[in-house]
C-alpha atoms as a PDB file:
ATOM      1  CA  UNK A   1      75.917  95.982  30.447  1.00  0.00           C
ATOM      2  CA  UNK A   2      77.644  93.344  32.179  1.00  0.00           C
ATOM      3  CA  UNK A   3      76.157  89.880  34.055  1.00  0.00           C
ATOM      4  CA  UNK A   4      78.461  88.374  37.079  1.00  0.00           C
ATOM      5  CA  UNK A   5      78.730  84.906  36.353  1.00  0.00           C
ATOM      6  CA  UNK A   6      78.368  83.762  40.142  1.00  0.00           C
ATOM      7  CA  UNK A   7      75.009  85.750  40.563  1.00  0.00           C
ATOM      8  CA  UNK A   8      73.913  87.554  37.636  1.00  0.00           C
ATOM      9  CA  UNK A   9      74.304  91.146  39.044  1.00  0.00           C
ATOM     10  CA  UNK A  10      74.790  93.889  36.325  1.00  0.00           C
ATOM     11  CA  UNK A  11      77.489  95.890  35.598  1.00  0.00           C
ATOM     12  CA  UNK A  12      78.151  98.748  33.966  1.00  0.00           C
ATOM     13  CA  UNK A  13      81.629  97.474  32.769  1.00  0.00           C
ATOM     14  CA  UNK A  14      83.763  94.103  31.993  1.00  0.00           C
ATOM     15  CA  UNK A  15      86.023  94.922  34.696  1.00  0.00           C
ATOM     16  CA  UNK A  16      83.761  95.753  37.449  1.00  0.00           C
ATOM     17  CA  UNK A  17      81.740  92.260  36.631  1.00  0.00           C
ATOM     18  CA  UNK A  18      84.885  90.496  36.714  1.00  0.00           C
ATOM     19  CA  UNK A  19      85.904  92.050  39.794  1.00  0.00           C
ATOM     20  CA  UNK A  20      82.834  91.253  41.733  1.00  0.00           C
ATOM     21  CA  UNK A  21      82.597  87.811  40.534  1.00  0.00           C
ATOM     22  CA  UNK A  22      86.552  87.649  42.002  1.00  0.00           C
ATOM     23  CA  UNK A  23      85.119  88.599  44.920  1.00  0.00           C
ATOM     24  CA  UNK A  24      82.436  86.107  45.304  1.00  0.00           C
ATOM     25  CA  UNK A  25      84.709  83.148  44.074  1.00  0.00           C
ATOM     26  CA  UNK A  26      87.107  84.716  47.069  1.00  0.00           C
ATOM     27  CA  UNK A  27      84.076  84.600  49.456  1.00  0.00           C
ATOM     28  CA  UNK A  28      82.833  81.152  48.608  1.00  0.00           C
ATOM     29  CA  UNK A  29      86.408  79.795  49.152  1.00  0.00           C
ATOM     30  CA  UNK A  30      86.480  81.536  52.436  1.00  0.00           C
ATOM     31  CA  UNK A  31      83.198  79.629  53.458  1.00  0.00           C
ATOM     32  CA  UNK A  32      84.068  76.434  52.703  1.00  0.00           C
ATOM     33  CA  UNK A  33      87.325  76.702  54.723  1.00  0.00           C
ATOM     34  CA  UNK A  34      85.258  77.763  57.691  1.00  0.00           C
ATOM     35  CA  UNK A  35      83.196  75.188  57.330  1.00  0.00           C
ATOM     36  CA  UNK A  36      85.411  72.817  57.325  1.00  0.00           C
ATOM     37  CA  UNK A  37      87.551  74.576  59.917  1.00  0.00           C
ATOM     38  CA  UNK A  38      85.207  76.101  62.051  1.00  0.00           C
ATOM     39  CA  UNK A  39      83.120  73.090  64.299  1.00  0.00           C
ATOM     40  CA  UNK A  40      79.330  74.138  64.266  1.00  0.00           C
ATOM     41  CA  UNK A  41      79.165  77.284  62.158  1.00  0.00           C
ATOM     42  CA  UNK A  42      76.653  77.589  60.103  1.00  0.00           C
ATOM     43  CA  UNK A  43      76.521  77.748  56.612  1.00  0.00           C
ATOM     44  CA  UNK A  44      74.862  81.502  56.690  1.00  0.00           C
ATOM     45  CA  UNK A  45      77.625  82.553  59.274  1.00  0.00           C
ATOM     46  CA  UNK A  46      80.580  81.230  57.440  1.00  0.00           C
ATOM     47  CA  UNK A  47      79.355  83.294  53.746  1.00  0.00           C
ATOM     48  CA  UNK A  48      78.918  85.929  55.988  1.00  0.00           C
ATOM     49  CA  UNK A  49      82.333  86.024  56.901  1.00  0.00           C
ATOM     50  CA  UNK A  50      83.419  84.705  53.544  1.00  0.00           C
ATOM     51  CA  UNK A  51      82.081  87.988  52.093  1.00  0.00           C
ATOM     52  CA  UNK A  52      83.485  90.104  54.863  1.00  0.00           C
ATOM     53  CA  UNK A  53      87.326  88.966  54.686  1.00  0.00           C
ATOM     54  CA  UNK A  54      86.780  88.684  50.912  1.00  0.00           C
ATOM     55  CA  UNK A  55      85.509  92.566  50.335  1.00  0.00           C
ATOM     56  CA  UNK A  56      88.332  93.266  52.862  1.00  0.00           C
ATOM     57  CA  UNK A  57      91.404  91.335  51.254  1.00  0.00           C
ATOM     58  CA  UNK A  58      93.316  94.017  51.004  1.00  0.00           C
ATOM     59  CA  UNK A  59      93.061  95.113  54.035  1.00  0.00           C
ATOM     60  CA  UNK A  60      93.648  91.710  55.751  1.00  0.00           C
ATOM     61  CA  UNK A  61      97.045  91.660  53.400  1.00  0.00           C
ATOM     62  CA  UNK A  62      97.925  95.176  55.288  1.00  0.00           C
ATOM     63  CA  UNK A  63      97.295  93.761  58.328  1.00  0.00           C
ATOM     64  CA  UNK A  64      99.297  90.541  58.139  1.00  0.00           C
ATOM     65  CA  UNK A  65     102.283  92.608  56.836  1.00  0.00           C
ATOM     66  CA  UNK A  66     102.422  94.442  60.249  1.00  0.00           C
ATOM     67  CA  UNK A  67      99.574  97.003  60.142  1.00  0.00           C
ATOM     68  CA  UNK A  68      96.855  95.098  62.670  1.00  0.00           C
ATOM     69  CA  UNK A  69      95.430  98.088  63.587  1.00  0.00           C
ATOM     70  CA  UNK A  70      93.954  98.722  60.068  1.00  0.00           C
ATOM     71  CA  UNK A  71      91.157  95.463  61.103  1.00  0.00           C
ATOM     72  CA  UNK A  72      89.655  98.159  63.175  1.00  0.00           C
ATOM     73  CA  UNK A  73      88.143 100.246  60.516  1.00  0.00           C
ATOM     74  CA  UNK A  74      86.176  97.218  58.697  1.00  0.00           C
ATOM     75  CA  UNK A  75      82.799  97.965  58.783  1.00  0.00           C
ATOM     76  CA  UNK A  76      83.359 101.775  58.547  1.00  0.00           C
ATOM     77  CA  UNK A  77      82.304 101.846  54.826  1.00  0.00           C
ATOM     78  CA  UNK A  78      78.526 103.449  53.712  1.00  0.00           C
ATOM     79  CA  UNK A  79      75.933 101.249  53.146  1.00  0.00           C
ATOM     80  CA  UNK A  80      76.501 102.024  49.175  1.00  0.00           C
ATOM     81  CA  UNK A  81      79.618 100.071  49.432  1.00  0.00           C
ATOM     82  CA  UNK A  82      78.360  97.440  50.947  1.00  0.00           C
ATOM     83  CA  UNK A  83      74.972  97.063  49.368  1.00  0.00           C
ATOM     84  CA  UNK A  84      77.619  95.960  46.261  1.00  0.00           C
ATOM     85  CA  UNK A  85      78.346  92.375  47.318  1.00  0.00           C
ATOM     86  CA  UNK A  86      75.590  89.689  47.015  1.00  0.00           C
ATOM     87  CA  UNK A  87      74.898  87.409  49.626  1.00  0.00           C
ATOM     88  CA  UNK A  88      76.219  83.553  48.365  1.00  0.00           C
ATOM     89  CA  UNK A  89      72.951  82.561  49.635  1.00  0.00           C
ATOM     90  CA  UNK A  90      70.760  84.488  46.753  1.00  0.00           C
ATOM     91  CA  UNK A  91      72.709  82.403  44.253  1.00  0.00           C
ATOM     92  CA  UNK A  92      70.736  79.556  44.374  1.00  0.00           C
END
């Protein structure tokens, strides 16, 4: 087994705990750009959308290489995909 540094989930594998602590690190960035951007968003709002364009990276990379259209189907996954990314907020 395998701890995430950023907030201890467990992982089967190396690579899948390095790759969700990527993601988080990605997410937390994300956040503290909106909140610096982004006049009177709140802290929850801006991880929330920290974790949303960071689990969707790729996707966001497809769509600013010509492929908008592709933002449409965020938020089509199952609830098993999602339930993979911890909130920033239950790190502390």
């Amino acid at each position: 087994m395998w701890k995430c540094d950023r907030d201890n989930a467990m992982f089967d594998s190396k690579k899948a705990a390095d790759a969700h602590d990527k993601i988080l690190e990605l997410a937390e960035n994300f956040s503290l750009l909106l909140e610096k951007q982004v006049d009177g968003i709140s802290e929850q709002d801006a991880e929330n959308i920290g974790l949303l364009l960071s689990k969707n990276k790729d996707v966001l990379i497809a769509a600013c290489k010509g492929k908008p259209e592709l933002l449409l189907n965020i938020g089509s996954e199952s609830a098993e995909d999602a339930s993979n990314v911890t909130p920033l907020a239950a790190q502390a």
